[in-house]
Protein backbone atom coordinates (compact mmCIF):
# COMPACT_ATOMS: atom_id res chain seq x y z
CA UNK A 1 0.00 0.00 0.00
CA UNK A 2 2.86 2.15 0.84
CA UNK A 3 4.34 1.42 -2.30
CA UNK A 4 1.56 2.34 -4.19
CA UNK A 5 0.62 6.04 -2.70
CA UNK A 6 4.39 6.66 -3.06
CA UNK A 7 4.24 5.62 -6.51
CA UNK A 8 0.56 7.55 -7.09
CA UNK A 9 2.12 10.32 -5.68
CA UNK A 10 5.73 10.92 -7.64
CA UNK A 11 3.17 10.45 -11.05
CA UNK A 12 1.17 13.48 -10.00
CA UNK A 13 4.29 15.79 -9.27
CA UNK A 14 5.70 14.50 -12.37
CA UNK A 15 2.35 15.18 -14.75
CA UNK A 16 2.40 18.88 -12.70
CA UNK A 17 6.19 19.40 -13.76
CA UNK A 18 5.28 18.98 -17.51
CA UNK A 19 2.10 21.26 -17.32
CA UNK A 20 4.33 23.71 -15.94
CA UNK A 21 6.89 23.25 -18.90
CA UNK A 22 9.79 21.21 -16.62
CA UNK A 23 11.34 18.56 -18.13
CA UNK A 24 11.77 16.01 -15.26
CA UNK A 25 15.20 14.51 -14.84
CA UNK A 26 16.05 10.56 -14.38
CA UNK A 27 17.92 9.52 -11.49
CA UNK A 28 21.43 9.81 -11.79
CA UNK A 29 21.17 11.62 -14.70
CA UNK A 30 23.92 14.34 -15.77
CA UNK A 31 22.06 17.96 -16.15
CA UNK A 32 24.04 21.26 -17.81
CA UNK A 33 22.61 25.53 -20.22
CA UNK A 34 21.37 58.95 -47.51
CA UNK A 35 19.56 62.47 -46.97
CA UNK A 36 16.10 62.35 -45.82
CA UNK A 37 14.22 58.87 -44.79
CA UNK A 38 12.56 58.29 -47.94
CA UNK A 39 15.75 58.31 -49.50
CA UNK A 40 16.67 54.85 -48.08
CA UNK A 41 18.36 53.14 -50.82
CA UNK A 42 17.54 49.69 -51.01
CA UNK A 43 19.82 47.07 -49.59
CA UNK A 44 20.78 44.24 -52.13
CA UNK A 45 19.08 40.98 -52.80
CA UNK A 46 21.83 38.78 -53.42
CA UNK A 47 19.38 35.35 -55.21
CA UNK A 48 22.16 33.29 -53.37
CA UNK A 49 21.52 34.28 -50.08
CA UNK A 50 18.53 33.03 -47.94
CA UNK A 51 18.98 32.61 -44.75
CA UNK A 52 21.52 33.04 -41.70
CA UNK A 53 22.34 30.09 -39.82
CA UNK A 54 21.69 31.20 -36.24
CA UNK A 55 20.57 28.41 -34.22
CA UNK A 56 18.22 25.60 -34.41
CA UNK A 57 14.88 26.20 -33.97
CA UNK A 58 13.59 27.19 -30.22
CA UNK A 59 10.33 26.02 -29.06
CA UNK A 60 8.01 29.12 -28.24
CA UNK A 61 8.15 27.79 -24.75
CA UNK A 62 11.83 28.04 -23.94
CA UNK A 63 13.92 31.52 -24.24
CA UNK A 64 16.55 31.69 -27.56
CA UNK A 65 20.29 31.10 -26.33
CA UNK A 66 22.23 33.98 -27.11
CA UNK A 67 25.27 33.81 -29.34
CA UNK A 68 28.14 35.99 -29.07
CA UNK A 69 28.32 38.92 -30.74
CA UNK A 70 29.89 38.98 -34.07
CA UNK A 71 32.26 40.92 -35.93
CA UNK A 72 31.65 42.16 -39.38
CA UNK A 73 34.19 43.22 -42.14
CA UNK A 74 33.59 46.36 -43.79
CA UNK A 75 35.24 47.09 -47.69
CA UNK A 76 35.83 50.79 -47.50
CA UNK A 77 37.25 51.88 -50.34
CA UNK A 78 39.89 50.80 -52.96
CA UNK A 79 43.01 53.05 -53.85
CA UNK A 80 46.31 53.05 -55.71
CA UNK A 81 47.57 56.12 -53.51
CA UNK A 82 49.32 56.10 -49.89
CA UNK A 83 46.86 56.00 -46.99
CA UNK A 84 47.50 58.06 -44.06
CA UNK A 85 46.12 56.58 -40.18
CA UNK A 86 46.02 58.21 -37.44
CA UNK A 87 44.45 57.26 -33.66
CA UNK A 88 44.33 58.68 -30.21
CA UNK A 89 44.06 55.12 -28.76
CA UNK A 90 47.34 52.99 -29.37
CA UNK A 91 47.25 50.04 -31.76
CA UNK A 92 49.07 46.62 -32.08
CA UNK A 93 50.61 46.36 -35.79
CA UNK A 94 51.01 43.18 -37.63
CA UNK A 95 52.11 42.01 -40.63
CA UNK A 96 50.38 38.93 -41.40
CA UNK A 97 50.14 36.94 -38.30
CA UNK A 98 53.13 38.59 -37.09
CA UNK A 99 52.99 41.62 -34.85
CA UNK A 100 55.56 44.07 -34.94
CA UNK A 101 54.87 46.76 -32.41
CA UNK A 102 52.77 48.84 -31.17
CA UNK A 103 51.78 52.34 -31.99
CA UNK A 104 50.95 54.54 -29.07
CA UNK A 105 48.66 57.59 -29.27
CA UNK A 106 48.46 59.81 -32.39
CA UNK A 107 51.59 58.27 -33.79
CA UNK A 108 50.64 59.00 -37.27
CA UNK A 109 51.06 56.25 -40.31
CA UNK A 110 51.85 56.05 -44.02
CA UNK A 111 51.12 52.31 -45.74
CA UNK A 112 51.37 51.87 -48.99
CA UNK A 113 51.92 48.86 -51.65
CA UNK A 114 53.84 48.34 -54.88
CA UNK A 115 55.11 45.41 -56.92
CA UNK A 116 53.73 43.08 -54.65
CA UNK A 117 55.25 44.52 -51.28
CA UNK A 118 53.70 46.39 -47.92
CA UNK A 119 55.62 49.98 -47.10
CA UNK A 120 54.59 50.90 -43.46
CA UNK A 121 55.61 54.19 -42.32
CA UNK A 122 55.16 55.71 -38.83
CA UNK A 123 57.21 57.98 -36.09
CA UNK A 124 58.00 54.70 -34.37
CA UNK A 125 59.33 52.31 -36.75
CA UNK A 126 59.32 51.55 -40.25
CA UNK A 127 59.62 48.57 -42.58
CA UNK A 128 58.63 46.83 -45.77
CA UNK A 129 56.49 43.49 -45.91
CA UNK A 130 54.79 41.06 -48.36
CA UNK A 131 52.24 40.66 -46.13
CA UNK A 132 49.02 42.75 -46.04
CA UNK A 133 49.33 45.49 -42.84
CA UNK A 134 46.14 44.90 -39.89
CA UNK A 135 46.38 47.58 -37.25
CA UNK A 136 44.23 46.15 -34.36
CA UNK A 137 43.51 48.19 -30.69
CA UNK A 138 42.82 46.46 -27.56
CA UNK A 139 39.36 47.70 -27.98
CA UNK A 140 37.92 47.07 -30.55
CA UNK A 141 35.19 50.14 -29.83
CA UNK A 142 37.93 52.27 -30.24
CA UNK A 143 38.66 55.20 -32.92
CA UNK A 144 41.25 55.32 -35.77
CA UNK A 145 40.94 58.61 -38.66
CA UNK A 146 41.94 58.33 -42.04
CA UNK A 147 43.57 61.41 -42.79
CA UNK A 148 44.27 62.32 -46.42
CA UNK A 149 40.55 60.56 -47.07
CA UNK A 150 37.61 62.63 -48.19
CA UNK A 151 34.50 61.13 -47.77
CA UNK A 152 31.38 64.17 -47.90
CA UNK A 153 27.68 63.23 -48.53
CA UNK A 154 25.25 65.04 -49.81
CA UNK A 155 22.77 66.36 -47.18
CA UNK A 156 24.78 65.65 -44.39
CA UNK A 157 26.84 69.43 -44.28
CA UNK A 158 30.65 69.88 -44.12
CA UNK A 159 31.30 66.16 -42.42
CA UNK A 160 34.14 64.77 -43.30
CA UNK A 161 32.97 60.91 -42.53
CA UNK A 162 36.54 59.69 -42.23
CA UNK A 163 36.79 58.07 -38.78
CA UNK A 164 36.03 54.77 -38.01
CA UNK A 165 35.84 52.36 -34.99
CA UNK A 166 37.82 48.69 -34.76
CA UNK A 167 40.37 47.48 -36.70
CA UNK A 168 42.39 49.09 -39.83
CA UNK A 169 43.44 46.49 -42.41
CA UNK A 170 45.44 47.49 -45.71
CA UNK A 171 44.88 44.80 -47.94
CA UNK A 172 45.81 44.28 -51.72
CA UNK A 173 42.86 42.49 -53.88
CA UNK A 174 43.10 40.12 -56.66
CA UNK A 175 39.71 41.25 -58.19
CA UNK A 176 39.94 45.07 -57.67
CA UNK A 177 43.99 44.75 -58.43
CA UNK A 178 44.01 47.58 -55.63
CA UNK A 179 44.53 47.81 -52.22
CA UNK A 180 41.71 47.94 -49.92
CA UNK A 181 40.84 49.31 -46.54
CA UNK A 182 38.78 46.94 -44.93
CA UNK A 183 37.37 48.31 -41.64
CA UNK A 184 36.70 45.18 -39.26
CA UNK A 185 34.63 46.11 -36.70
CA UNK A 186 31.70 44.57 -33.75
CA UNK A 187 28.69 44.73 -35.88
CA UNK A 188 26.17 46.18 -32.94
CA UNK A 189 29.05 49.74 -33.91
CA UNK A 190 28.94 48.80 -37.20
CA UNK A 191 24.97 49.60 -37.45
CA UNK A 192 25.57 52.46 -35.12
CA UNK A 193 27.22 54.04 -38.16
CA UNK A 194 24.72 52.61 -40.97
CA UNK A 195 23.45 56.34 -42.73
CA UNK A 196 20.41 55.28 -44.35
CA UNK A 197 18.02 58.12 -43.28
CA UNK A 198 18.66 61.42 -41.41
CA UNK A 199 18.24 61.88 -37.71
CA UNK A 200 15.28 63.62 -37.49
CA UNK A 201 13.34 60.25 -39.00
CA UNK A 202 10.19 58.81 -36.13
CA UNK A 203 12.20 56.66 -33.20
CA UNK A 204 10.02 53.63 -33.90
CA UNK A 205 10.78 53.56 -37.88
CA UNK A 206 14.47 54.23 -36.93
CA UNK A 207 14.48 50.85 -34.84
CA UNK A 208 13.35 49.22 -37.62
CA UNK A 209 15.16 50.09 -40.02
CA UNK A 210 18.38 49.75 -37.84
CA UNK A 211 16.74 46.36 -36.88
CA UNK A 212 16.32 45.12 -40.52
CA UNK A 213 19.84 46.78 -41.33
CA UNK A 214 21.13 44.68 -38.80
CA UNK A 215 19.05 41.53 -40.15
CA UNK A 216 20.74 42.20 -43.77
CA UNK A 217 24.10 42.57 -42.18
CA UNK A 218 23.99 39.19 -40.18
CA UNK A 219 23.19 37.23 -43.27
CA UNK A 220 26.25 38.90 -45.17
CA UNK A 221 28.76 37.48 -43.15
CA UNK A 222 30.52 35.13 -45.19
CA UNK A 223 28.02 35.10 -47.97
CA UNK A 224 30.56 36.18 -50.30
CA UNK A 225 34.09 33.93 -51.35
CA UNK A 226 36.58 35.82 -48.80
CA UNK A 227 39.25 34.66 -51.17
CA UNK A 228 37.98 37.14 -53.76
CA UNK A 229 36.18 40.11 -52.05
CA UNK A 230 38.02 39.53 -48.33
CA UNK A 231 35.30 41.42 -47.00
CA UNK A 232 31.36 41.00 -45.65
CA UNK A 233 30.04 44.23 -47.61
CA UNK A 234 30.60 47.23 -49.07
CA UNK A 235 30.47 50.89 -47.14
CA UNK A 236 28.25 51.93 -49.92
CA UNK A 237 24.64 51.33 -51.55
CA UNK A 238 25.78 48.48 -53.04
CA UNK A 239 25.37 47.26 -49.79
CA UNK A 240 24.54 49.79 -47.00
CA UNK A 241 25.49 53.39 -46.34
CA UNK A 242 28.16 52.52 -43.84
CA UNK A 243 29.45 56.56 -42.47
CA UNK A 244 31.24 55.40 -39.33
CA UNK A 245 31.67 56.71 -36.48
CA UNK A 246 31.11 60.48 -37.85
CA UNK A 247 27.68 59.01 -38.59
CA UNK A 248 27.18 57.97 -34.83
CA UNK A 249 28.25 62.33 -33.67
CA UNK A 250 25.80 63.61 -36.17
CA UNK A 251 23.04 61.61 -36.35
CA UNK A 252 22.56 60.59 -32.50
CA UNK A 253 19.05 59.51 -32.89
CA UNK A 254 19.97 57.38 -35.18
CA UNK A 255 22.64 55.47 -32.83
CA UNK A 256 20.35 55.99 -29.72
CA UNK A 257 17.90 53.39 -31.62
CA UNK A 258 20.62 51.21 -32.85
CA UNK A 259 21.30 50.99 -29.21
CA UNK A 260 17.84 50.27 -28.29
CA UNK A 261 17.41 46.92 -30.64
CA UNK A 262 21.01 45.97 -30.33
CA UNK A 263 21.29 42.24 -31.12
CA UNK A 264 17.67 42.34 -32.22
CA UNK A 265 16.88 40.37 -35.77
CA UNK A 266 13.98 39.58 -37.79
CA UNK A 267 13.39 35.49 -37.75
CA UNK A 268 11.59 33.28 -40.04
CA UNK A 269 11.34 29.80 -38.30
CA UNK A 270 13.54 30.74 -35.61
CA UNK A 271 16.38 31.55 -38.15
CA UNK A 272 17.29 35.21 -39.31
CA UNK A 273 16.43 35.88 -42.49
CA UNK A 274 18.01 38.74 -45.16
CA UNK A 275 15.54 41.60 -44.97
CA UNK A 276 15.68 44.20 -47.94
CA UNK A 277 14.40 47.69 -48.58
CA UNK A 278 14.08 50.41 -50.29
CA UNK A 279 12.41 54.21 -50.36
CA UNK A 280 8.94 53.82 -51.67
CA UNK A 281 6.80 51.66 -53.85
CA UNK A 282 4.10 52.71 -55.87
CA UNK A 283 1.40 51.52 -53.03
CA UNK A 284 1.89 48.24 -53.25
CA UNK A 285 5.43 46.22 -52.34
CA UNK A 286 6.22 42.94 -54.35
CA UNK A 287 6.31 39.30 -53.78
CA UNK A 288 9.53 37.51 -54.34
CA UNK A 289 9.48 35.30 -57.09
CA UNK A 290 9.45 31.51 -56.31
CA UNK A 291 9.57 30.22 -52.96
CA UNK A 292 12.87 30.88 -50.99
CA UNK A 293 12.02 33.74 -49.42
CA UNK A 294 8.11 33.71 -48.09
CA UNK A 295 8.58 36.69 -45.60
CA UNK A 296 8.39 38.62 -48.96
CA UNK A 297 4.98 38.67 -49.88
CA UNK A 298 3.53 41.61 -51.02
CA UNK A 299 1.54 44.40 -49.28
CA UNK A 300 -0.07 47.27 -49.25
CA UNK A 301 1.14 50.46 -48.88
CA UNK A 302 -0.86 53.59 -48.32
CA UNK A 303 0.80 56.37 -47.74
CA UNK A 304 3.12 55.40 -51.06
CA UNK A 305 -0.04 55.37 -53.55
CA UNK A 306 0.65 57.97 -56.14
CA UNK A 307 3.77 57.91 -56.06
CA UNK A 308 6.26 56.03 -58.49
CA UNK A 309 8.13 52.80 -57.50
CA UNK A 310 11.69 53.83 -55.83
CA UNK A 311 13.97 50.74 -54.87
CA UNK A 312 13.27 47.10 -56.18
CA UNK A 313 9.89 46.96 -54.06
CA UNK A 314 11.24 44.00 -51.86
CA UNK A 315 10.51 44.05 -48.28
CA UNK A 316 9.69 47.30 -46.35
CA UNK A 317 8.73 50.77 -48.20
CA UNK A 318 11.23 53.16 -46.14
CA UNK A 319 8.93 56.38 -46.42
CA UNK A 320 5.22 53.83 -45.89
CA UNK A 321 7.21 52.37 -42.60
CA UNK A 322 8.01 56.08 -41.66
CA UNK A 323 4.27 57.75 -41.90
CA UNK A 324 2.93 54.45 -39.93
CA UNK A 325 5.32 55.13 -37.28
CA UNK A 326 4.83 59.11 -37.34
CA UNK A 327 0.99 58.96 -38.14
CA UNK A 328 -0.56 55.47 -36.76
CA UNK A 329 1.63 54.80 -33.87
CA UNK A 330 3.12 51.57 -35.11
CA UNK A 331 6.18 50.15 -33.12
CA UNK A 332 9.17 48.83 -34.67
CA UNK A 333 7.97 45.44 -34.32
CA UNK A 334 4.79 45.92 -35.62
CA UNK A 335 6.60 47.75 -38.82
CA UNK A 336 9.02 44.82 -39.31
CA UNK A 337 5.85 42.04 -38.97
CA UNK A 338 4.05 44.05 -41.68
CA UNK A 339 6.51 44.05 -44.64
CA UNK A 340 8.25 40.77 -43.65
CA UNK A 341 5.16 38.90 -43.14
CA UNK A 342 5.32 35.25 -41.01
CA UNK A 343 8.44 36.59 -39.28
CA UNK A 344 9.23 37.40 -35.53
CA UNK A 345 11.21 39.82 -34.49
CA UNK A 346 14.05 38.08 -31.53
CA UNK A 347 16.94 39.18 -29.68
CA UNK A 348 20.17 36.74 -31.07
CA UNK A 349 23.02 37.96 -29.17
């Protein structure tokens, strides 16, 4: 009888453990856990990308494990001429694998290639390499300025958007038969300096477009042949407007809301997906064709009719997104469910 109530009794506390959502454990068992908004120029829509592997799928019930958060590699720009670098945080030089010193505040630096071979310049030390030059702080948040580099916009005043957070890398490339400055870089600063819309844009249409930027960004990394390009994207359109951390100083807003979503994606099927857009459609957005990408369905969008299709009409309409959040009081979340349709909106790192 004994046996039996103590048996009757462990089944009841075991059936209330899995209402509750606890996985009972056996005995002995081992347990461990650019400039105005409507200008948004459309991100690309590589057909070979689809989506990011994140993690495996996560039950509604139980919480997404974090990953750590990555890095992203940024192509700059290409040039035959001398670049000039300067910091006021001190930076760890190698060549290759190799370091070979450290630079210590506002040392300034002169790389340049030719014929195949790495000329680094500085007030320190000099030498010649065949290896490409990586110039890499302690933190990687900190600030490094290109010096004899002009980089203006349109719309955005006198800025010189020339300064840029992480690591400096001086790199020649096969394809462009150039050097390249590749800015490498913790991709939560790397959206901080995304330029996409101006800073007086509605807070909740700045999340989400920082929050889809970031989405589009995520499924980048390593979509391209690193052997070829040697970077994740491009600074410009081609990719995203990428300003820096000049970007960050004069468009705060913009940064504060980067801040706000940081490690926030949009999912399909509890993986994050690529997530385009573009500045306005003409009141309705399209479907992609086929079936890879089913977040993409087409709809409507009112405060674009009369107006002429701007962008490839993929995804969300920039200047729709920006009158729901100014005019109907949408959140970011409820922007990003409306254009990417059967998607959820999760925090991945």
């Amino acid at each position: 009888m004994k046996l039996l109530q103590k048996f009757l009794f462990r089944s009841v506390i075991i059936a209330l453990l899995i209402i509750a959502g606890i996985q009972p454990v056996a005995a002995n068992a081992n347990s461990a856990g650019e400039t105005a908004f409507w200008n948004a120029i459309a991100t690309t829509t590589a057909d070979n990308i689809e989506t990011a592997p994140v993690d495996e799928d996560i039950s509604a019930s139980s919480p997404r494990p974090l990953i750590a958060e990555p890095s992203i590699r940024v192509g700059l720009y290409k040039t035959a001429n001398a670049v000039t670098f300067t910091s006021d945080f001190g930076y760890e030089v190698f060549s290759g694998a190799q370091s070979l010193g450290t630079l210590a505040p506002n040392d300034a630096v002169t790389v340049s290639y030719q014929s195949g071979l790495y000329h680094f310049n500085s007030q320190s030390f000099n030498f010649d390499s065949p290896h490409y030059f990586r110039l890499v702080p302690s933190d990687t948040t900190s600030t490094f300025t290109l010096t004899n580099y002009q980089r203006p916009v349109r719309g955005r005043g006198k800025t010189n958007f020339n300064r840029y957070r992480g690591i400096f890398e001086y790199r020649y490339s096969p394809k462009s038969k150039l050097p390249y400055i590749i800015n490498e870089l913790p991709l939560e600063s790397y959206v901080a300096g995304i330029a996409e819309s101006d800073d007086g844009i509605p807070t909740e249409y700045a999340k989400a477009l920082l929050t889809a930027a970031r989405s589009y960004a995520f499924a980048m990394l390593g979509a391209t042949p690193s052997e070829k390009y040697l970077f994740d994207v491009f600074a410009t359109t081609q990719d995203q407007l990428y300003l820096g951390y000049n970007s960050e100083i004069t468009m705060p807003r913009v940064a504060q809301a980067a801040q706000d979503t940081a490690g926030e994606m949009v999912t399909h099927q509890g993986k994050s997906i690529i997530t385009p857009y573009f500045g306005h459609s003409n009141g309705q957005t399209k479907s992609w064709p086929g079936k890879t990408r089913p977040w993409l369905k087409s709809v409507t969008a009112v405060y674009d009719k009369g107006k002429r299709l701007w962008g490839h009409g993929y995804g969300m309409s920039c200047n729709d997104a920006s009158r729901h959040a100014l005019k109907d009081g949408w959140t970011y979340q409820d922007i990003l469910k409306y254009y990417y349709t059967v998607t959820e909106v999760e925090k991945i790192y």
